[in-house]
PDB file of N, CA and C in Angstrom:
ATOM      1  N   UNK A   1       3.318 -15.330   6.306  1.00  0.00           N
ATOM      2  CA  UNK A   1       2.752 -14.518   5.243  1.00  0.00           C
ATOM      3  C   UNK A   1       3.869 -14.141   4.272  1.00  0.00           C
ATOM      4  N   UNK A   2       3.248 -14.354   2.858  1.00  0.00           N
ATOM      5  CA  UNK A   2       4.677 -14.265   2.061  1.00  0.00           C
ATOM      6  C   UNK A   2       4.609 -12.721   1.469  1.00  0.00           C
ATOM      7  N   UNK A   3       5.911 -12.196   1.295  1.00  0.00           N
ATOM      8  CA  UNK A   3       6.221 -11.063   0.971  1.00  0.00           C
ATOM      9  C   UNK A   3       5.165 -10.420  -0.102  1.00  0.00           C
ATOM     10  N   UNK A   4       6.351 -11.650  -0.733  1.00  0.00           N
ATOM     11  CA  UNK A   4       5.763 -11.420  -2.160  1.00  0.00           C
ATOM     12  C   UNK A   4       4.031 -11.517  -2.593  1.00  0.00           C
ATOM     13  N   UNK A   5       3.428 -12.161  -2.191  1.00  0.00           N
ATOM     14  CA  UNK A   5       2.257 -12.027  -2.520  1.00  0.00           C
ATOM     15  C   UNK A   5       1.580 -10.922  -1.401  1.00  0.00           C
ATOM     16  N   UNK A   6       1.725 -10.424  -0.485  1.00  0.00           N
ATOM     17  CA  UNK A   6       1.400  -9.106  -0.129  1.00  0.00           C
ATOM     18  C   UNK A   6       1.641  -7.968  -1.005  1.00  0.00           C
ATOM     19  N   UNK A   7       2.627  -8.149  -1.557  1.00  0.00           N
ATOM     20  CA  UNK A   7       2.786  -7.104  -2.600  1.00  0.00           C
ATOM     21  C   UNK A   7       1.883  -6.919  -3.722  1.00  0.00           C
ATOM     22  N   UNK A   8       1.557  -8.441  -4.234  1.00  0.00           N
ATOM     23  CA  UNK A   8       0.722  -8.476  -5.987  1.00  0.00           C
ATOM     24  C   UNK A   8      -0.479  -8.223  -4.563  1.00  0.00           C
ATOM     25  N   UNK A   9      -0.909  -8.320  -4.044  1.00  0.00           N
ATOM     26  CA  UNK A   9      -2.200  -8.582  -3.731  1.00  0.00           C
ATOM     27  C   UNK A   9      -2.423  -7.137  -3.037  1.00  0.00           C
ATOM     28  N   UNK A  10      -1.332  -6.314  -2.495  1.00  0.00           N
ATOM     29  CA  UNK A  10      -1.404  -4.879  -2.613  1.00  0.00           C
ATOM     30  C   UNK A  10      -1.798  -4.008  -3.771  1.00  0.00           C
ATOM     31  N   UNK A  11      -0.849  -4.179  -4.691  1.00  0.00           N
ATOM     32  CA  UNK A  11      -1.057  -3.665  -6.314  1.00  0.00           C
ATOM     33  C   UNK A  11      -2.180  -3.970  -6.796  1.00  0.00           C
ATOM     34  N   UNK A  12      -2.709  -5.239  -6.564  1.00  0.00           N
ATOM     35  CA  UNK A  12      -4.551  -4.969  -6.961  1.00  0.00           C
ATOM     36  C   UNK A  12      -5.230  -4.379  -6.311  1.00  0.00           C
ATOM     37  N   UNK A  13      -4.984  -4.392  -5.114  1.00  0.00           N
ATOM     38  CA  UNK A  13      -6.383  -3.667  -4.214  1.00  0.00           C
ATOM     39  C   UNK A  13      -5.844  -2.193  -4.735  1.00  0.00           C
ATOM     40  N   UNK A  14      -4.478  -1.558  -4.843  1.00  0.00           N
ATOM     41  CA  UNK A  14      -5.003  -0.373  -5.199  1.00  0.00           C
ATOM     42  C   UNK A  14      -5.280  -0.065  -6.454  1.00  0.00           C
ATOM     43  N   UNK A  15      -4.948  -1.087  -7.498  1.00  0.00           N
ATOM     44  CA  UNK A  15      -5.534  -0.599  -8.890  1.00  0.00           C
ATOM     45  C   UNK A  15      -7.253  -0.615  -8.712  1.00  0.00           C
ATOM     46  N   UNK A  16      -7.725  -1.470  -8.040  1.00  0.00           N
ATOM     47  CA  UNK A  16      -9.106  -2.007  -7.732  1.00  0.00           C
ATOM     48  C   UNK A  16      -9.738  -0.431  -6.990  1.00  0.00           C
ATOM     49  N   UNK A  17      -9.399  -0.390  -5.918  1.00  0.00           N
ATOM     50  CA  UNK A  17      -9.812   0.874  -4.959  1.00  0.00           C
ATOM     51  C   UNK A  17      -9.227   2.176  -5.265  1.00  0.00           C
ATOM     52  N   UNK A  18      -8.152   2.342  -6.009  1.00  0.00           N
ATOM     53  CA  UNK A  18      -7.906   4.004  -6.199  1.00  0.00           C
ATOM     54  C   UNK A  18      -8.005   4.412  -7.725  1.00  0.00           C
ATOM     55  N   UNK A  19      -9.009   3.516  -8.640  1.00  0.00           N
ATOM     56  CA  UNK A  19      -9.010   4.155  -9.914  1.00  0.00           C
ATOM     57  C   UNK A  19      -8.163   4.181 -10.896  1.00  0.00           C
ATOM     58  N   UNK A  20      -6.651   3.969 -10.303  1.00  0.00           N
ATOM     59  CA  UNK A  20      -5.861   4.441 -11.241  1.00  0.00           C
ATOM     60  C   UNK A  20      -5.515   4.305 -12.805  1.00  0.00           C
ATOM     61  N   UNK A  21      -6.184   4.649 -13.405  1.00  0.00           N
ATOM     62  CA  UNK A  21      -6.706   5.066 -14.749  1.00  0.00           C
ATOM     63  C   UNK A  21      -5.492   4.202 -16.161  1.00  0.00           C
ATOM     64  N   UNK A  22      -6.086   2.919 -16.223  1.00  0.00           N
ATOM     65  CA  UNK A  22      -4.874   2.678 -17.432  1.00  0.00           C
ATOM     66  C   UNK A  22      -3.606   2.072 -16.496  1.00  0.00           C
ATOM     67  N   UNK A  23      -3.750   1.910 -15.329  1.00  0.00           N
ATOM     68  CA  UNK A  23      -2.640   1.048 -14.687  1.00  0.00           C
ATOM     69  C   UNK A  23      -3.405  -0.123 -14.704  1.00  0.00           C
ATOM     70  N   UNK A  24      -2.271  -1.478 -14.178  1.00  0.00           N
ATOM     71  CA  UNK A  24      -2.226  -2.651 -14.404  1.00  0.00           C
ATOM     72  C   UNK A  24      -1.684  -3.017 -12.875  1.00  0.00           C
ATOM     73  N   UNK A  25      -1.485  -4.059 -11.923  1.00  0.00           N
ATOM     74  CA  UNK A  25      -1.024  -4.311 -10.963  1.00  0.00           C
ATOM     75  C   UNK A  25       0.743  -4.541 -11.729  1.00  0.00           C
ATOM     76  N   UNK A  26       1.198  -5.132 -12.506  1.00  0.00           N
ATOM     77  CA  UNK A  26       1.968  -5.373 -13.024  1.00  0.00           C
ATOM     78  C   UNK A  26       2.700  -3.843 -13.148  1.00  0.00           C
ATOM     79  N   UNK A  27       2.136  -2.656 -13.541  1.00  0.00           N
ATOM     80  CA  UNK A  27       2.620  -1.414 -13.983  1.00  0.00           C
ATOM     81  C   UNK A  27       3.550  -0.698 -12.951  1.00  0.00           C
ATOM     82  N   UNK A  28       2.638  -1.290 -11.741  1.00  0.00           N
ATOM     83  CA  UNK A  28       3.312  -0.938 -10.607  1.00  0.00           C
ATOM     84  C   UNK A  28       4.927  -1.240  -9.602  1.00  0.00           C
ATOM     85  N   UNK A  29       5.799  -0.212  -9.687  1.00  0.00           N
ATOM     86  CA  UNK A  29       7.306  -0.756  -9.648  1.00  0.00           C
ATOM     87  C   UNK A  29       7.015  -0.790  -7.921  1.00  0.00           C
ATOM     88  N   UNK A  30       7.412  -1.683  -7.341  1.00  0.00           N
ATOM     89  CA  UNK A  30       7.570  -2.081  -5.583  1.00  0.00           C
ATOM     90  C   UNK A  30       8.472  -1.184  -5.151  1.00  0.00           C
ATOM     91  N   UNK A  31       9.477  -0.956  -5.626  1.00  0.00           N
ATOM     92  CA  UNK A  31      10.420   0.563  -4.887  1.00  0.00           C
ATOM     93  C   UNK A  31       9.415   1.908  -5.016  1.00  0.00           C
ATOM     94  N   UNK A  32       9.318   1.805  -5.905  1.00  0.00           N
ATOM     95  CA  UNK A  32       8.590   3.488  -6.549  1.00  0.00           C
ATOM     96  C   UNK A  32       7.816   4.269  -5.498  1.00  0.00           C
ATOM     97  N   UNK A  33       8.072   5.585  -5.203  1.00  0.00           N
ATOM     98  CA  UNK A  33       7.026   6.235  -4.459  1.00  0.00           C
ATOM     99  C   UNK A  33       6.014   6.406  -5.040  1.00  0.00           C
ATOM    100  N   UNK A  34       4.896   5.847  -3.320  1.00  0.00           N
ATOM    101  CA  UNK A  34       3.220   6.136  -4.358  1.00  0.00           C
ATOM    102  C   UNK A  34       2.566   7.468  -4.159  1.00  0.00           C
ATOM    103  N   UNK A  35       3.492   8.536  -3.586  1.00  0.00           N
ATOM    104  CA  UNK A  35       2.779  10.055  -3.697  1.00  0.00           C
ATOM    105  C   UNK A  35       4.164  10.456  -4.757  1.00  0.00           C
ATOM    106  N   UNK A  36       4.084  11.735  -5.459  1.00  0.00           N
ATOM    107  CA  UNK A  36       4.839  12.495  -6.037  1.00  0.00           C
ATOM    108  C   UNK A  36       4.869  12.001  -7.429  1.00  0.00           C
ATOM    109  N   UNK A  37       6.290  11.994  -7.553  1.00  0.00           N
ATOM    110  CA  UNK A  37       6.891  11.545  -8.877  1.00  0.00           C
ATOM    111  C   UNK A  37       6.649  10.308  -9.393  1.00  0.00           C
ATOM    112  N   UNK A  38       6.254   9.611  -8.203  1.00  0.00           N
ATOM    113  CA  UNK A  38       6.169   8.107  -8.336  1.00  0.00           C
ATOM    114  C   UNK A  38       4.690   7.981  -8.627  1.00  0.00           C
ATOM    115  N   UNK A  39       4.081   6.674  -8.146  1.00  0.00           N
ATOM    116  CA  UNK A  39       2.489   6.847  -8.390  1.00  0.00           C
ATOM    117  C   UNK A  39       1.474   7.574  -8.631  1.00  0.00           C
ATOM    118  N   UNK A  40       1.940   9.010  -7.827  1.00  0.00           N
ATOM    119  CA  UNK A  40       1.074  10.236  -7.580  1.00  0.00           C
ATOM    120  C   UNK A  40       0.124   9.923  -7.023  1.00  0.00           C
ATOM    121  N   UNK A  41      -0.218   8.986  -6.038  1.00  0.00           N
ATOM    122  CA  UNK A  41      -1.039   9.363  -4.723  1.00  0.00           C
ATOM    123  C   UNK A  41      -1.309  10.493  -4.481  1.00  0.00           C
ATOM    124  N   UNK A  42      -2.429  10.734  -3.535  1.00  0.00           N
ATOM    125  CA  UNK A  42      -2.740  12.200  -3.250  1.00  0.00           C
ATOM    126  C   UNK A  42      -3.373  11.613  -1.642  1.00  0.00           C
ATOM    127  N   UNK A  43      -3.814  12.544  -0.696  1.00  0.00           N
ATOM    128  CA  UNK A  43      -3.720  12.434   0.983  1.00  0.00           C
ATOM    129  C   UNK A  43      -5.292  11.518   0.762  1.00  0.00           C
ATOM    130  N   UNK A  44      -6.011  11.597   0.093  1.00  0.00           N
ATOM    131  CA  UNK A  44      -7.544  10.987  -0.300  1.00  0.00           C
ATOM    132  C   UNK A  44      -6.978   9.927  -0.525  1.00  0.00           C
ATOM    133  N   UNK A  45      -5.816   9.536  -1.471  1.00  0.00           N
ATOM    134  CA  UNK A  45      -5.951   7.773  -1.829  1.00  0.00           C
ATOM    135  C   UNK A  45      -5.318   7.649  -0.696  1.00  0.00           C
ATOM    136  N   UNK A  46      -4.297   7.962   0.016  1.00  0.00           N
ATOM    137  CA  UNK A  46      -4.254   7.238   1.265  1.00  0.00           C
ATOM    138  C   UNK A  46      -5.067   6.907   2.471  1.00  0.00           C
ATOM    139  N   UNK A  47      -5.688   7.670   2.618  1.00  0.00           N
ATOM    140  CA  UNK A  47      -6.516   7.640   3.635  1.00  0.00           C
ATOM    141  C   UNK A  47      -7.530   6.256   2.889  1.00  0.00           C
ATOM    142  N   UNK A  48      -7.711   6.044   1.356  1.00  0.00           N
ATOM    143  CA  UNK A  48      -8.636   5.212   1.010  1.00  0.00           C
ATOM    144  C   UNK A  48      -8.019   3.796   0.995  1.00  0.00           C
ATOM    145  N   UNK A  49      -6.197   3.931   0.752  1.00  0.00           N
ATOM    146  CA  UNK A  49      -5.338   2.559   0.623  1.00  0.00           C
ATOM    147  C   UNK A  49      -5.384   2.390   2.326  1.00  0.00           C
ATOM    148  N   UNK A  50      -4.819   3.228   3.267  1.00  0.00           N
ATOM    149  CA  UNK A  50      -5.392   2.988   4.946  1.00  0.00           C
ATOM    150  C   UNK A  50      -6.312   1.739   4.817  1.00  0.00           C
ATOM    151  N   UNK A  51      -7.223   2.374   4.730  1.00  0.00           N
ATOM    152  CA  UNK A  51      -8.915   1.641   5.124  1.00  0.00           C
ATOM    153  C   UNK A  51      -9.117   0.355   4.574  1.00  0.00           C
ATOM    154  N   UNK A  52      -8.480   0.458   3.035  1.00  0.00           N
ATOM    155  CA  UNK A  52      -8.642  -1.011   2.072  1.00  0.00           C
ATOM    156  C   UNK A  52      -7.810  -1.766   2.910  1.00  0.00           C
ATOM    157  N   UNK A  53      -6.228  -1.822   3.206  1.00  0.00           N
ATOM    158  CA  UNK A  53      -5.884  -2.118   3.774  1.00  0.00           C
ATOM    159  C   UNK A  53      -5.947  -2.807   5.139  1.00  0.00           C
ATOM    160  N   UNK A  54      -6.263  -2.061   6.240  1.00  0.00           N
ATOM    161  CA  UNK A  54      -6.984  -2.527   7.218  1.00  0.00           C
ATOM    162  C   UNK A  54      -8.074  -3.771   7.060  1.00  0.00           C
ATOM    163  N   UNK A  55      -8.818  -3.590   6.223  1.00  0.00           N
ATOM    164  CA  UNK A  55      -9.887  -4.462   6.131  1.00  0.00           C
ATOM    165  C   UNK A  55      -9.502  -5.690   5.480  1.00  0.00           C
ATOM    166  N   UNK A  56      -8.456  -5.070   4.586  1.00  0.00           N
ATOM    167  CA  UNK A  56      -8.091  -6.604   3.584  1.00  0.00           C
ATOM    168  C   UNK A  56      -7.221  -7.585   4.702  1.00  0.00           C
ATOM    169  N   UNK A  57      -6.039  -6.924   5.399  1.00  0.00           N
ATOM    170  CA  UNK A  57      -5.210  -7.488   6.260  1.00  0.00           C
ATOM    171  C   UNK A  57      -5.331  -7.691   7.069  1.00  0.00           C
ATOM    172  N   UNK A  58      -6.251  -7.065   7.983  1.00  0.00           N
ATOM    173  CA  UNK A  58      -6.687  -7.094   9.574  1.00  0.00           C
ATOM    174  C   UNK A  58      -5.417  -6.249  10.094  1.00  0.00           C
ATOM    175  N   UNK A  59      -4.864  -5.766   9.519  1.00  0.00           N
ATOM    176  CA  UNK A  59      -3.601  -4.935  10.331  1.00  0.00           C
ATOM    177  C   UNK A  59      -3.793  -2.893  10.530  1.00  0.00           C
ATOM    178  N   UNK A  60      -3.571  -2.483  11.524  1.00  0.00           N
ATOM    179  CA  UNK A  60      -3.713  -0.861  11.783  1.00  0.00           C
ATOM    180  C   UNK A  60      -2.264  -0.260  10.781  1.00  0.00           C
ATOM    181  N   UNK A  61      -3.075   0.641  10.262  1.00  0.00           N
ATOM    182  CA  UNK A  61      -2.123   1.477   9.539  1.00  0.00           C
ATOM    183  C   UNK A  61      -2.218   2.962  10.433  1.00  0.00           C
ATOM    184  N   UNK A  62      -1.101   3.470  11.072  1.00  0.00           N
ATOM    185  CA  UNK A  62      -0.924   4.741  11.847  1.00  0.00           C
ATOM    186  C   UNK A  62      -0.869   5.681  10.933  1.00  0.00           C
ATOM    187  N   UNK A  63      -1.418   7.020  11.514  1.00  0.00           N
ATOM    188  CA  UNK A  63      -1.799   8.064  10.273  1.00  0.00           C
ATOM    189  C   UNK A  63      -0.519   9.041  11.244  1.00  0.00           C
ATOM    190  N   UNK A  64      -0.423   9.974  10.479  1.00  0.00           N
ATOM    191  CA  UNK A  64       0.201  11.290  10.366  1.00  0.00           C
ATOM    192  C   UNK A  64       2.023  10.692  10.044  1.00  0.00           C
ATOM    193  N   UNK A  65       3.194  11.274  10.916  1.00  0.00           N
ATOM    194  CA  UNK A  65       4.202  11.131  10.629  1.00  0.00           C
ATOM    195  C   UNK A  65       4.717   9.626  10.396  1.00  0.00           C
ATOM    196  N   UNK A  66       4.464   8.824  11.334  1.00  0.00           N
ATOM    197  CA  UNK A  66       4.264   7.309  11.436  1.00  0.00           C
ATOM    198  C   UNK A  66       4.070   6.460   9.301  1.00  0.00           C
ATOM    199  N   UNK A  67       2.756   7.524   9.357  1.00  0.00           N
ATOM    200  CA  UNK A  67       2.464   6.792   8.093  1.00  0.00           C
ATOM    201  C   UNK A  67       3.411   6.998   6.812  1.00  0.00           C
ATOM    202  N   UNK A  68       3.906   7.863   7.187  1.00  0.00           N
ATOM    203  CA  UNK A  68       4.602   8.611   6.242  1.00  0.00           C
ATOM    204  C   UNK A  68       5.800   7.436   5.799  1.00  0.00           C
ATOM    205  N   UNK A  69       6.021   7.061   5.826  1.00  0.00           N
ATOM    206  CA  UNK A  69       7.479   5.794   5.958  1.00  0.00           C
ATOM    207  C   UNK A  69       6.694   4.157   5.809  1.00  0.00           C
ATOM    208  N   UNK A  70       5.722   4.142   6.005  1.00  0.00           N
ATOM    209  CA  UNK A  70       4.766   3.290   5.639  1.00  0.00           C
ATOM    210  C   UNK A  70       4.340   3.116   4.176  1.00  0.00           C
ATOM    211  N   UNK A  71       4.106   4.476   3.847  1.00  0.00           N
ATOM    212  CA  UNK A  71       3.282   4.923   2.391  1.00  0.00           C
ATOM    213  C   UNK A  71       4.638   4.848   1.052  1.00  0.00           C
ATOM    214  N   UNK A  72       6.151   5.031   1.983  1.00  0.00           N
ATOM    215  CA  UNK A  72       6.496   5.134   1.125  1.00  0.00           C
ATOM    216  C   UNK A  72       6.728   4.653  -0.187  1.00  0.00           C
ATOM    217  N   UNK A  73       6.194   3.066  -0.234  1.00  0.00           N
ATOM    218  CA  UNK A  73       6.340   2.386  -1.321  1.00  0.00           C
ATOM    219  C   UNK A  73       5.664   0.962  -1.517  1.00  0.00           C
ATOM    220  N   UNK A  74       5.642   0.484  -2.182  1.00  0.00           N
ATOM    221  CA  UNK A  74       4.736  -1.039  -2.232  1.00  0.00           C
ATOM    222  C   UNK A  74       5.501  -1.866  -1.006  1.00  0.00           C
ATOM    223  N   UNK A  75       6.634  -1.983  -1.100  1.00  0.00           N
ATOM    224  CA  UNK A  75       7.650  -2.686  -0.506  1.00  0.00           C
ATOM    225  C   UNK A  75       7.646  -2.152   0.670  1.00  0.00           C
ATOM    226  N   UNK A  76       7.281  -1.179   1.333  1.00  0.00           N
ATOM    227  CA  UNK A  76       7.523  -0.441   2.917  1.00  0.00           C
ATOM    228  C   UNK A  76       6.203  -0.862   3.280  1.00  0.00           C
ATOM    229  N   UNK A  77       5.502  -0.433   2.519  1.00  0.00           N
ATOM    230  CA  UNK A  77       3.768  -0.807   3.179  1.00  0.00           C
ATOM    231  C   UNK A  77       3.678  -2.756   3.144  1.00  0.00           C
ATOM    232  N   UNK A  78       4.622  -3.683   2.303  1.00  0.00           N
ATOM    233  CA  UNK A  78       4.260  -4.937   2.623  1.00  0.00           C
ATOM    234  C   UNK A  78       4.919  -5.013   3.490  1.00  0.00           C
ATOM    235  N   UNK A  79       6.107  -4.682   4.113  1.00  0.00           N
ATOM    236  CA  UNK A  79       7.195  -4.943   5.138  1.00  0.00           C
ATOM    237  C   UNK A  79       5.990  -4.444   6.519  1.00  0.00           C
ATOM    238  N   UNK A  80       5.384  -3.338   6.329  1.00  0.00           N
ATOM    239  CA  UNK A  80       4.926  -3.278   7.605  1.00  0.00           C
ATOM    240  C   UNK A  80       3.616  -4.347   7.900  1.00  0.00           C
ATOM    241  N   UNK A  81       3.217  -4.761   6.557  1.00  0.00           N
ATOM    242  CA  UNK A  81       1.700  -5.386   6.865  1.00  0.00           C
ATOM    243  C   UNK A  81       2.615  -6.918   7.630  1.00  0.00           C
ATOM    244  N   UNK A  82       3.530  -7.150   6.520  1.00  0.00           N
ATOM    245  CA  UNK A  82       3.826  -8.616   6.900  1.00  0.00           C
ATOM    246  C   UNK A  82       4.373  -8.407   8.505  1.00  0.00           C
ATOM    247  N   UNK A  83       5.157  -7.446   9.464  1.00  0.00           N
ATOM    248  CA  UNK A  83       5.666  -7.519  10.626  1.00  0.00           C
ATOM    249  C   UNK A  83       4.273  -7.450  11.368  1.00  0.00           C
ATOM    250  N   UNK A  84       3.112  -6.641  10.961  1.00  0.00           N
ATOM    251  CA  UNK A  84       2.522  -6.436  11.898  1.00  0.00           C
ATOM    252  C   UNK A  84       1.452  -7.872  11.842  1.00  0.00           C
ATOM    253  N   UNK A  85       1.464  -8.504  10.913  1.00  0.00           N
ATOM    254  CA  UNK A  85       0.782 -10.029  11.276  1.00  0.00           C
ATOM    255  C   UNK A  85       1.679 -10.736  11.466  1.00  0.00           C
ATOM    256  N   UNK A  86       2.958 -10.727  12.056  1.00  0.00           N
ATOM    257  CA  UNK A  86       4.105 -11.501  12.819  1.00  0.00           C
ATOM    258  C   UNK A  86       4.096 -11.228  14.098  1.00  0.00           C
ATOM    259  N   UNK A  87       4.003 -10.192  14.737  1.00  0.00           N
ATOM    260  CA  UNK A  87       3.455  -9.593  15.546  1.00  0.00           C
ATOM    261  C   UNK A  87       1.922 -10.006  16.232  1.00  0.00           C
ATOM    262  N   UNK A  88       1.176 -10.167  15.413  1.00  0.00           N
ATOM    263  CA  UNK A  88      -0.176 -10.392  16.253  1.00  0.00           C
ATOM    264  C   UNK A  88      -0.384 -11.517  17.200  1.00  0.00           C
TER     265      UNK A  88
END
């Protein structure tokens, strides 16, 4: 599974599933945090990128502290999707 296209194919599902208003998959920087300063996620789009996720990848996304390091960025959340279908 290639990195890189986990990533573009991340950045659509969440422009697709979280609304984000006037973004572009392109808009989206792969380091950048997607709660705060960065994307501005909120605990609702995660729980909604979780679920898209899951379903798009077939892979478990762990909630509470776990997720936290997961969420942190386009690039942390493809690193975990791509290990955990290396893994399966």
């Amino acid at each position: 599974m290639d990195p890189a296209n986990v990533r573009q194919t991340l950045k659509e599902l969440m422009v697709a599933e979280l609304n984000l208003e006037g973004k572009e998959p392109a808009d989206i920087d792969d380091a950048a945090p997607l709660f705060g300063e960065g994307l501005g996620l909120d605990s609702l789009d995660a729980l909604q990128l979780a679920m898209s996720v899951e379903e798009k990848f077939g892979v478990r996304v762990p909630e509470g502290d776990e997720a936290r390091s997961i969420f942190a960025s386009v690039n942390a959340l493809a690193d975990h999707i791509v290990r955990a279908k290396a893994a399966a």
